[in-house]
N, C-alpha and C. Protein backbone atom coordinates (compact mmCIF):
# COMPACT_ATOMS: atom_id res chain seq x y z
N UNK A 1 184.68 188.36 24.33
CA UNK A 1 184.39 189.51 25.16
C UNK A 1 182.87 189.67 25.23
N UNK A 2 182.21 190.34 26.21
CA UNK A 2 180.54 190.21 26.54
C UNK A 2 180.68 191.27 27.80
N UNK A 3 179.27 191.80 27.55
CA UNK A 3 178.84 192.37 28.77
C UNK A 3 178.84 191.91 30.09
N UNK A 4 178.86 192.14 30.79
CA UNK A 4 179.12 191.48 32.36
C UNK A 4 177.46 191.77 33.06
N UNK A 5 177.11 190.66 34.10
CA UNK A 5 175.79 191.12 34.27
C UNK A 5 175.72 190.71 35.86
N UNK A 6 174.62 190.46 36.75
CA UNK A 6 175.09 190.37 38.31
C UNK A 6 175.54 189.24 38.49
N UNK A 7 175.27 187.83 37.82
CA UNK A 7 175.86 186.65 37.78
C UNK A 7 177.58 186.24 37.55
N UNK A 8 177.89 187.80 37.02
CA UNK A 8 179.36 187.63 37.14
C UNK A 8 179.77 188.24 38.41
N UNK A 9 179.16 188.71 39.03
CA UNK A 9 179.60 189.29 40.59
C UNK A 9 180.49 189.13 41.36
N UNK A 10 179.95 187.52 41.53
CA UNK A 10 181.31 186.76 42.68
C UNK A 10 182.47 186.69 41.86
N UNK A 11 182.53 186.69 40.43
CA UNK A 11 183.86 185.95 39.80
C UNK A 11 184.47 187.05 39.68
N UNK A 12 184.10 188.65 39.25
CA UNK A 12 184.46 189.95 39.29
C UNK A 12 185.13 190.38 40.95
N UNK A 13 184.51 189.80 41.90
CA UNK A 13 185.14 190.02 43.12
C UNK A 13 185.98 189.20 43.77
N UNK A 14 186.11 188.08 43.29
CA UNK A 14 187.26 187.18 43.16
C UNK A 14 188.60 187.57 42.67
N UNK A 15 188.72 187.91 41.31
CA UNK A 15 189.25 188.56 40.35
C UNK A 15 190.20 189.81 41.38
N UNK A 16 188.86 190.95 41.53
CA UNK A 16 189.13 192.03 42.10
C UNK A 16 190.24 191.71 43.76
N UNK A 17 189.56 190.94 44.40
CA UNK A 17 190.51 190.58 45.47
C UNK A 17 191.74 190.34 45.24
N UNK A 18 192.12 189.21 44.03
CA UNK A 18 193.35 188.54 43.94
C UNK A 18 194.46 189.97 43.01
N UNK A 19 193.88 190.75 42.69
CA UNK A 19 194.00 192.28 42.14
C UNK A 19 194.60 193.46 43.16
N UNK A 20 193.91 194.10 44.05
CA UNK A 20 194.33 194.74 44.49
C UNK A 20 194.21 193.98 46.46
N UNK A 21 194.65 194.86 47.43
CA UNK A 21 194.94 194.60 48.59
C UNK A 21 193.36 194.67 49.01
N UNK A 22 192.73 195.96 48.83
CA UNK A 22 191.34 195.92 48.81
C UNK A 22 190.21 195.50 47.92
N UNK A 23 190.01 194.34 47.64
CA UNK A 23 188.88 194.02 46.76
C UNK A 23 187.49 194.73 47.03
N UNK A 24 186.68 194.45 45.79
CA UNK A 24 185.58 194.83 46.05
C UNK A 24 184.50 193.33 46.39
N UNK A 25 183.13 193.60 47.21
CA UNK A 25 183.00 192.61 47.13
C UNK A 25 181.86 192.34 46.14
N UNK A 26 181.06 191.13 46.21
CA UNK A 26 180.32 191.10 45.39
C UNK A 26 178.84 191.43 44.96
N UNK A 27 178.67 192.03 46.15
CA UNK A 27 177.42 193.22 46.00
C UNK A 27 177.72 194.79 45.46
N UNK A 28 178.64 194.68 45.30
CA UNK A 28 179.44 196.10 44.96
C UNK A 28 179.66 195.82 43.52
N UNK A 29 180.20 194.98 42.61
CA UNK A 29 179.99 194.39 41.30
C UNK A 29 178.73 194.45 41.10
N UNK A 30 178.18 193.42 42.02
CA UNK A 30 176.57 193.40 40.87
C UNK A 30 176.15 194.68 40.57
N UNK A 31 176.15 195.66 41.92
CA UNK A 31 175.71 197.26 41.44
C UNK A 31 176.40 197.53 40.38
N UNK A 32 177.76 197.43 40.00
CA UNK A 32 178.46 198.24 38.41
C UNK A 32 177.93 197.44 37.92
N UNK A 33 177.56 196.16 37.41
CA UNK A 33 176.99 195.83 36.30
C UNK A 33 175.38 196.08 36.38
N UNK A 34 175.00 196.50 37.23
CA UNK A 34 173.48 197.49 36.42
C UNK A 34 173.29 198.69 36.07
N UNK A 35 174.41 199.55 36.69
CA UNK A 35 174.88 201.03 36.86
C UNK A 35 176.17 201.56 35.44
N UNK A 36 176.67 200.78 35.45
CA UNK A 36 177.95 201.49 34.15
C UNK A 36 178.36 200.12 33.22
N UNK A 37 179.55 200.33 32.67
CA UNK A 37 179.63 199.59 31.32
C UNK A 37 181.11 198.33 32.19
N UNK A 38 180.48 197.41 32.19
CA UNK A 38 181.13 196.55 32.54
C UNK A 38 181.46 195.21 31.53
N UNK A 39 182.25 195.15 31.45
CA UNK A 39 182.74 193.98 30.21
C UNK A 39 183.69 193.40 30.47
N UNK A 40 183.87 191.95 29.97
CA UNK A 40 184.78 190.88 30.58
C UNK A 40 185.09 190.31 29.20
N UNK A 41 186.00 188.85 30.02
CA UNK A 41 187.05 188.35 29.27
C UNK A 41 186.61 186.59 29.83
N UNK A 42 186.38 186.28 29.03
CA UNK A 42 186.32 184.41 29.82
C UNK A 42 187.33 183.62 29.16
N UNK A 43 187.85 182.76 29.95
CA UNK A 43 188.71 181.48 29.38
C UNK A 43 188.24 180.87 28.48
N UNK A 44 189.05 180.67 26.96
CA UNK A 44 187.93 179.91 26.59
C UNK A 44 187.91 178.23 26.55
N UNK A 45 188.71 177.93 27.52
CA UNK A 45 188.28 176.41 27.65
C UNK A 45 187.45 176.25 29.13
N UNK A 46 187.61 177.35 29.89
CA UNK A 46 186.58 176.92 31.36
C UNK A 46 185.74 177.70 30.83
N UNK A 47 185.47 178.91 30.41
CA UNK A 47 184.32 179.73 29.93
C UNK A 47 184.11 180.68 31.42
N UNK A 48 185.33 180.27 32.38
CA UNK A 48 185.15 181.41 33.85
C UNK A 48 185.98 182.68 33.14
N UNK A 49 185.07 183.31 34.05
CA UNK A 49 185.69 185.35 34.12
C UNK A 49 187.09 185.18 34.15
N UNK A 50 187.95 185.87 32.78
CA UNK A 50 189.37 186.00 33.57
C UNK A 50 189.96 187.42 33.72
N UNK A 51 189.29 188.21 33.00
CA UNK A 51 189.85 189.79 33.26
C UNK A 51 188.40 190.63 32.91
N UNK A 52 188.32 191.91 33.73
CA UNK A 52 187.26 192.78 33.38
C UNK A 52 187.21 194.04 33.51
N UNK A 53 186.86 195.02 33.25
CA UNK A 53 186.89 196.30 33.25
C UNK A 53 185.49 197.16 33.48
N UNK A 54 185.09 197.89 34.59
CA UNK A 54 184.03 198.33 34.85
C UNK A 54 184.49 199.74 34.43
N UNK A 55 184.04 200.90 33.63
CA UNK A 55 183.91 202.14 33.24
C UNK A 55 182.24 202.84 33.62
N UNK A 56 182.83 203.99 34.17
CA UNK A 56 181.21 204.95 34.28
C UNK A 56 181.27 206.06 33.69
N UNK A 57 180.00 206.53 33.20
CA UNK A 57 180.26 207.66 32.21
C UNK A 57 179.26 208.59 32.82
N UNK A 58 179.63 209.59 32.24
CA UNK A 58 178.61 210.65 32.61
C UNK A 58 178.61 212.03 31.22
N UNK A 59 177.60 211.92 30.51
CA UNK A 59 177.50 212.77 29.25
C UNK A 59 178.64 212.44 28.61
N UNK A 60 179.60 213.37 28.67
CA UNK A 60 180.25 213.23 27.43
C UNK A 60 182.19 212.86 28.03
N UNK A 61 181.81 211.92 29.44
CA UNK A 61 183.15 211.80 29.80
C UNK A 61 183.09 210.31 30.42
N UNK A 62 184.23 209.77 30.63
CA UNK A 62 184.15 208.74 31.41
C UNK A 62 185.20 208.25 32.52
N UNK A 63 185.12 207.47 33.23
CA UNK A 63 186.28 206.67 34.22
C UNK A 63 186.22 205.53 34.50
N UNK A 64 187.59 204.98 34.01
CA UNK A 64 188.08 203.69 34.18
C UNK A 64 187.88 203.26 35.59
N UNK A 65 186.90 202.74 36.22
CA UNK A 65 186.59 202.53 38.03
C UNK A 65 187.72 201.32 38.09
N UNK A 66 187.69 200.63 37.37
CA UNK A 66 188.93 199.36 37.73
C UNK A 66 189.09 199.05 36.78
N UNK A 67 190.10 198.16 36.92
CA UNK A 67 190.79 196.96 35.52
C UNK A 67 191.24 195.76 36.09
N UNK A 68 190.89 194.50 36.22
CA UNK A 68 191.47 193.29 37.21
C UNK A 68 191.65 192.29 35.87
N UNK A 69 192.57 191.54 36.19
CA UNK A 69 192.90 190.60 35.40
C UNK A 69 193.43 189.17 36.49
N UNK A 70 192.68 187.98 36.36
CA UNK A 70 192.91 186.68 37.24
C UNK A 70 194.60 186.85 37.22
N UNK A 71 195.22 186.52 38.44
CA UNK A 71 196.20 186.34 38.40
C UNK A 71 197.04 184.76 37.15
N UNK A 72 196.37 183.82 36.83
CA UNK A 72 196.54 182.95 35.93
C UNK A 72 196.50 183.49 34.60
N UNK A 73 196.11 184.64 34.48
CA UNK A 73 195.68 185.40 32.93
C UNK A 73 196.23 186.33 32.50
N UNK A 74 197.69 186.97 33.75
CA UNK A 74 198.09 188.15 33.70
C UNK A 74 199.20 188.03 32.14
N UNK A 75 199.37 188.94 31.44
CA UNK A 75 200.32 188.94 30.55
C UNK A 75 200.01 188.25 29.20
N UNK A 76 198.66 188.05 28.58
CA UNK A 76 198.32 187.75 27.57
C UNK A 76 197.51 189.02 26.33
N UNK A 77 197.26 190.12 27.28
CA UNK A 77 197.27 191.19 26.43
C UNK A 77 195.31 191.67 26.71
N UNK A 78 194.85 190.81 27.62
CA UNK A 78 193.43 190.89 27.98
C UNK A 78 193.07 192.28 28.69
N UNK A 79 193.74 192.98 29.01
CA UNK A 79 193.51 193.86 29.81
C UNK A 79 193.29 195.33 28.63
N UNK A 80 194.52 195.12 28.08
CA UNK A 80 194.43 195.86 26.77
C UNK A 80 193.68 195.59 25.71
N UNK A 81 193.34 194.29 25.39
CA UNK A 81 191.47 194.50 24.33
C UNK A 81 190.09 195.20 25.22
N UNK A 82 190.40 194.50 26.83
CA UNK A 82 189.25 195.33 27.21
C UNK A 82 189.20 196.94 27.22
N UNK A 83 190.28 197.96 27.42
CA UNK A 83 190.48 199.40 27.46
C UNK A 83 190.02 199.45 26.00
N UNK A 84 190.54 199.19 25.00
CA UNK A 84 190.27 199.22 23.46
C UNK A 84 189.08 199.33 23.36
N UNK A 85 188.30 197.61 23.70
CA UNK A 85 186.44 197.71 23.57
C UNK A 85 186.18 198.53 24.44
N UNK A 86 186.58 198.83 25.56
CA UNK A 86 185.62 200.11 26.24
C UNK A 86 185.77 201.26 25.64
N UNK A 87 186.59 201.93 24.98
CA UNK A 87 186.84 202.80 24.49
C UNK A 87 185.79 203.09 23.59
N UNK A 88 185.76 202.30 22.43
CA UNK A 88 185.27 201.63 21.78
C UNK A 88 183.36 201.81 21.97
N UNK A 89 182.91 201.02 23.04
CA UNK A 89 182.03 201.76 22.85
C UNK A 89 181.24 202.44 23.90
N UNK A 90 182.40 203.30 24.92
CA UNK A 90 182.20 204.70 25.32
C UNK A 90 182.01 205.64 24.27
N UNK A 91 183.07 205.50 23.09
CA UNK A 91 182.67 206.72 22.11
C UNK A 91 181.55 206.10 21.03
N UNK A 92 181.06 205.09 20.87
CA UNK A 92 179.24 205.23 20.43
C UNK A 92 178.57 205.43 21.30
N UNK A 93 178.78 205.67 22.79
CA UNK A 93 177.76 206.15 22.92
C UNK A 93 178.03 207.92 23.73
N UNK A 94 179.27 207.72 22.69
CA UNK A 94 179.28 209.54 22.71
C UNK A 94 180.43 210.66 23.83
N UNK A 95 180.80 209.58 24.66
CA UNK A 95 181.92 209.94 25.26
C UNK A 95 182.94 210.38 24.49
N UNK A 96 183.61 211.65 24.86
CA UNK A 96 184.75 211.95 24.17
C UNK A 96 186.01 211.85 24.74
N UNK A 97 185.91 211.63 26.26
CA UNK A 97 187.21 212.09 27.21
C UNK A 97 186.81 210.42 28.24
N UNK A 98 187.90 210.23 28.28
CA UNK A 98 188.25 208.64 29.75
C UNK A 98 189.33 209.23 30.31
N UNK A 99 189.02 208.88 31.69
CA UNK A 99 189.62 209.38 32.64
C UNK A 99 190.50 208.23 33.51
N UNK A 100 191.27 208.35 33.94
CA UNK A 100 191.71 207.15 35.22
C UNK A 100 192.70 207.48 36.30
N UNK A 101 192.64 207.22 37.54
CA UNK A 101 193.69 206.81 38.50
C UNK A 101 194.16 205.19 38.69
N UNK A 102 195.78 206.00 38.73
CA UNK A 102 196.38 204.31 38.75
C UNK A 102 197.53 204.71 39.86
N UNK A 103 197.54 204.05 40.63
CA UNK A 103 198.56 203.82 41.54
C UNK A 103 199.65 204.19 40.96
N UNK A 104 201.12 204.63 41.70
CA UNK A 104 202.11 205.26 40.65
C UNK A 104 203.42 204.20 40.92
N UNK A 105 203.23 202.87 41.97
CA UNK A 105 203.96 202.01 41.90
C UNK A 105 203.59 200.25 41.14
N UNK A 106 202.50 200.89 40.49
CA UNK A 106 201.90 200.23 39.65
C UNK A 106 202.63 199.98 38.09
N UNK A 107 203.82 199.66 38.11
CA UNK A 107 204.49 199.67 36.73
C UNK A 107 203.68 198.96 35.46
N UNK A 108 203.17 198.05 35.76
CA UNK A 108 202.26 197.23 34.26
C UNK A 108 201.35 198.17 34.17
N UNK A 109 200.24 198.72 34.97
CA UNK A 109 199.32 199.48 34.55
C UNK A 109 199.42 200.87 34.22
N UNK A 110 200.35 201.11 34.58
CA UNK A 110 201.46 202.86 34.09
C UNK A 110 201.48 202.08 32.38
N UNK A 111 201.93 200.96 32.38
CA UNK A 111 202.57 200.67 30.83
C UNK A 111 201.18 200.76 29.92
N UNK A 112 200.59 200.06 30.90
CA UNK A 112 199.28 199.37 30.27
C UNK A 112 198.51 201.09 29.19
N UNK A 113 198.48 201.67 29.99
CA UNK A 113 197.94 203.09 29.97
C UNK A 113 198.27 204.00 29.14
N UNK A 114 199.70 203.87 29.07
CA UNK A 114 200.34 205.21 28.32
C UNK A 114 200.20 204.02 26.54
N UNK A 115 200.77 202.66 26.66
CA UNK A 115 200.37 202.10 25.17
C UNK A 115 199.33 202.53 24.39
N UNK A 116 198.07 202.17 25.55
CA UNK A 116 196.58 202.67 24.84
C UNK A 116 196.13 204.30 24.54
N UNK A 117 197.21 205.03 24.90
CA UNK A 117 197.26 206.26 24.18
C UNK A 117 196.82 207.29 25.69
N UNK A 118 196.91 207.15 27.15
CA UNK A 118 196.41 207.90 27.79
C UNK A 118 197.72 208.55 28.18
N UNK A 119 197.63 210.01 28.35
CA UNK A 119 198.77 210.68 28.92
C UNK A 119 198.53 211.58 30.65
N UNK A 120 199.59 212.20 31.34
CA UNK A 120 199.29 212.07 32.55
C UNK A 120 198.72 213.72 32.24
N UNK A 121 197.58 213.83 33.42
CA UNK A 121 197.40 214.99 33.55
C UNK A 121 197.59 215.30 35.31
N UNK A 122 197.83 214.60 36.07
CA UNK A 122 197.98 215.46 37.52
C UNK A 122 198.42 213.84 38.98
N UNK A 123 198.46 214.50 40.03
CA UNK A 123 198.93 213.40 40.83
C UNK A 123 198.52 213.71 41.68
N UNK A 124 197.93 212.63 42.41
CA UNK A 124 197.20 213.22 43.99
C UNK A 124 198.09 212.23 44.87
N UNK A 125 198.44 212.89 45.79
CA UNK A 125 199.29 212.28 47.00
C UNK A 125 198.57 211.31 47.96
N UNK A 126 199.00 210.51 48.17
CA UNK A 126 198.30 209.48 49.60
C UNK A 126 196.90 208.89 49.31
N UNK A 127 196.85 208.89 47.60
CA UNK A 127 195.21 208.75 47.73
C UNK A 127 194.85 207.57 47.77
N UNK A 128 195.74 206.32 47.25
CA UNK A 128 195.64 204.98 48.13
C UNK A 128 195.52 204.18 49.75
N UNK A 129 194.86 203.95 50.27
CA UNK A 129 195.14 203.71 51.75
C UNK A 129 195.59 202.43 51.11
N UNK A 130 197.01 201.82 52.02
CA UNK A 130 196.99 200.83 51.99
C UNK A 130 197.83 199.75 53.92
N UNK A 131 198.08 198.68 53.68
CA UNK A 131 198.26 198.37 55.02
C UNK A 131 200.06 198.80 55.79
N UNK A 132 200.78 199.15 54.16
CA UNK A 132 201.90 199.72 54.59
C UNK A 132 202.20 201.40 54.63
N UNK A 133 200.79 202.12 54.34
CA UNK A 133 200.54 203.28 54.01
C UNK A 133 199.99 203.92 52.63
N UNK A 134 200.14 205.29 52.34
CA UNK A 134 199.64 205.82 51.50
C UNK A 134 200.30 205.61 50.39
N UNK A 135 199.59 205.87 49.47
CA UNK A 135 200.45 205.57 48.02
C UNK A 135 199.74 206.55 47.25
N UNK A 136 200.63 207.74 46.08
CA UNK A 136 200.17 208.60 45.07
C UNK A 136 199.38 207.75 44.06
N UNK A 137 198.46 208.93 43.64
CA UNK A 137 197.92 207.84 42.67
C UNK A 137 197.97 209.11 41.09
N UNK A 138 198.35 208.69 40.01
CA UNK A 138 198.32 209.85 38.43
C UNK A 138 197.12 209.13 38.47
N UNK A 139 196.78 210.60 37.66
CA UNK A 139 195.50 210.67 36.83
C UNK A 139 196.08 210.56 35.44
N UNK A 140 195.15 210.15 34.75
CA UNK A 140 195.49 210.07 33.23
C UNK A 140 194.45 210.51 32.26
N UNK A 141 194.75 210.57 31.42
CA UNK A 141 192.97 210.76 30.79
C UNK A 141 193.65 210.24 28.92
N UNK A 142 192.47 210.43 28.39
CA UNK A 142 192.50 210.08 27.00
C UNK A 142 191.12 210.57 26.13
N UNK A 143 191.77 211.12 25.48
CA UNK A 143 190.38 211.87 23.99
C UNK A 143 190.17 210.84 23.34
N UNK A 144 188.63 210.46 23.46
CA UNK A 144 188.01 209.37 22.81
C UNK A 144 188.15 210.15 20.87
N UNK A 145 188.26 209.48 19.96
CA UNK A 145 187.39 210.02 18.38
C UNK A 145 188.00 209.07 17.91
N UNK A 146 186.88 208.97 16.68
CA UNK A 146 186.55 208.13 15.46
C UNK A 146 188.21 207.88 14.44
């Protein structure tokens, strides 16, 4: 696991594409990795990006902005060391509260979420655009401590 920096850009928006319907692209990565806490996952026999997690904080809170995992990488448990290390060290540097929206037909990342200890606090309707329509999205959150 390692910090992510703009050189992971394209592989983060690669990632991100094969992830959701709307990817991000790769000028939009390089900005989170100079702007918030971005951290990845590499293969370790190619040493390419295979899952990553960009989080932004602000004083004493934070939000999960994404979670992508390569479709070749899904189901090895990568997604869940990265929430852990972000967690991890959101609260050294003092965060107490993580926040997230997840799609609510999103069953792995509903799972993914409630394992790592986040519970629901509210639901916003239609807040996904997508090409077959709107989709709800829960909020979740989680109390960072020692």
């Amino acid at each position: 696991m390692r910090a992510l920096s703009a050189v992971d850009a394209h592989a983060m928006a690669d990632i991100h594409a094969r992830s959701f319907e709307r990817g991000w692209s790769a000028l939009d990565m390089a900005t989170h990795t100079q702007n918030d806490l971005c951290l990845g996952i590499s293969d370790p026999q190619t040493d390419q990006l295979s899952s990553f997690i960009i989080c932004r904080s602000s004083y004493d809170q934070a939000e999960i902005l994404t979670i992508a995992t390569h479709p070749d990488h899904r189901e090895q448990g990568l997604a869940k060391a990265l929430v852990d290390a972000a967690c991890k060290a959101l609260l050294a540097d003092g965060v107490t509260a993580l926040f997230l929206e997840v799609a609510e037909d999103n069953a792995a990342a509903i799972a993914l979420y409630r394992q790592a200890g986040f519970i629901g606090i509210g639901r916003r309707p239609a807040y996904y655009r997508r090409a077959a329509g709107r989709m709800a999205a829960l909020t979740l959150s989680k109390k960072l401590d020692a």
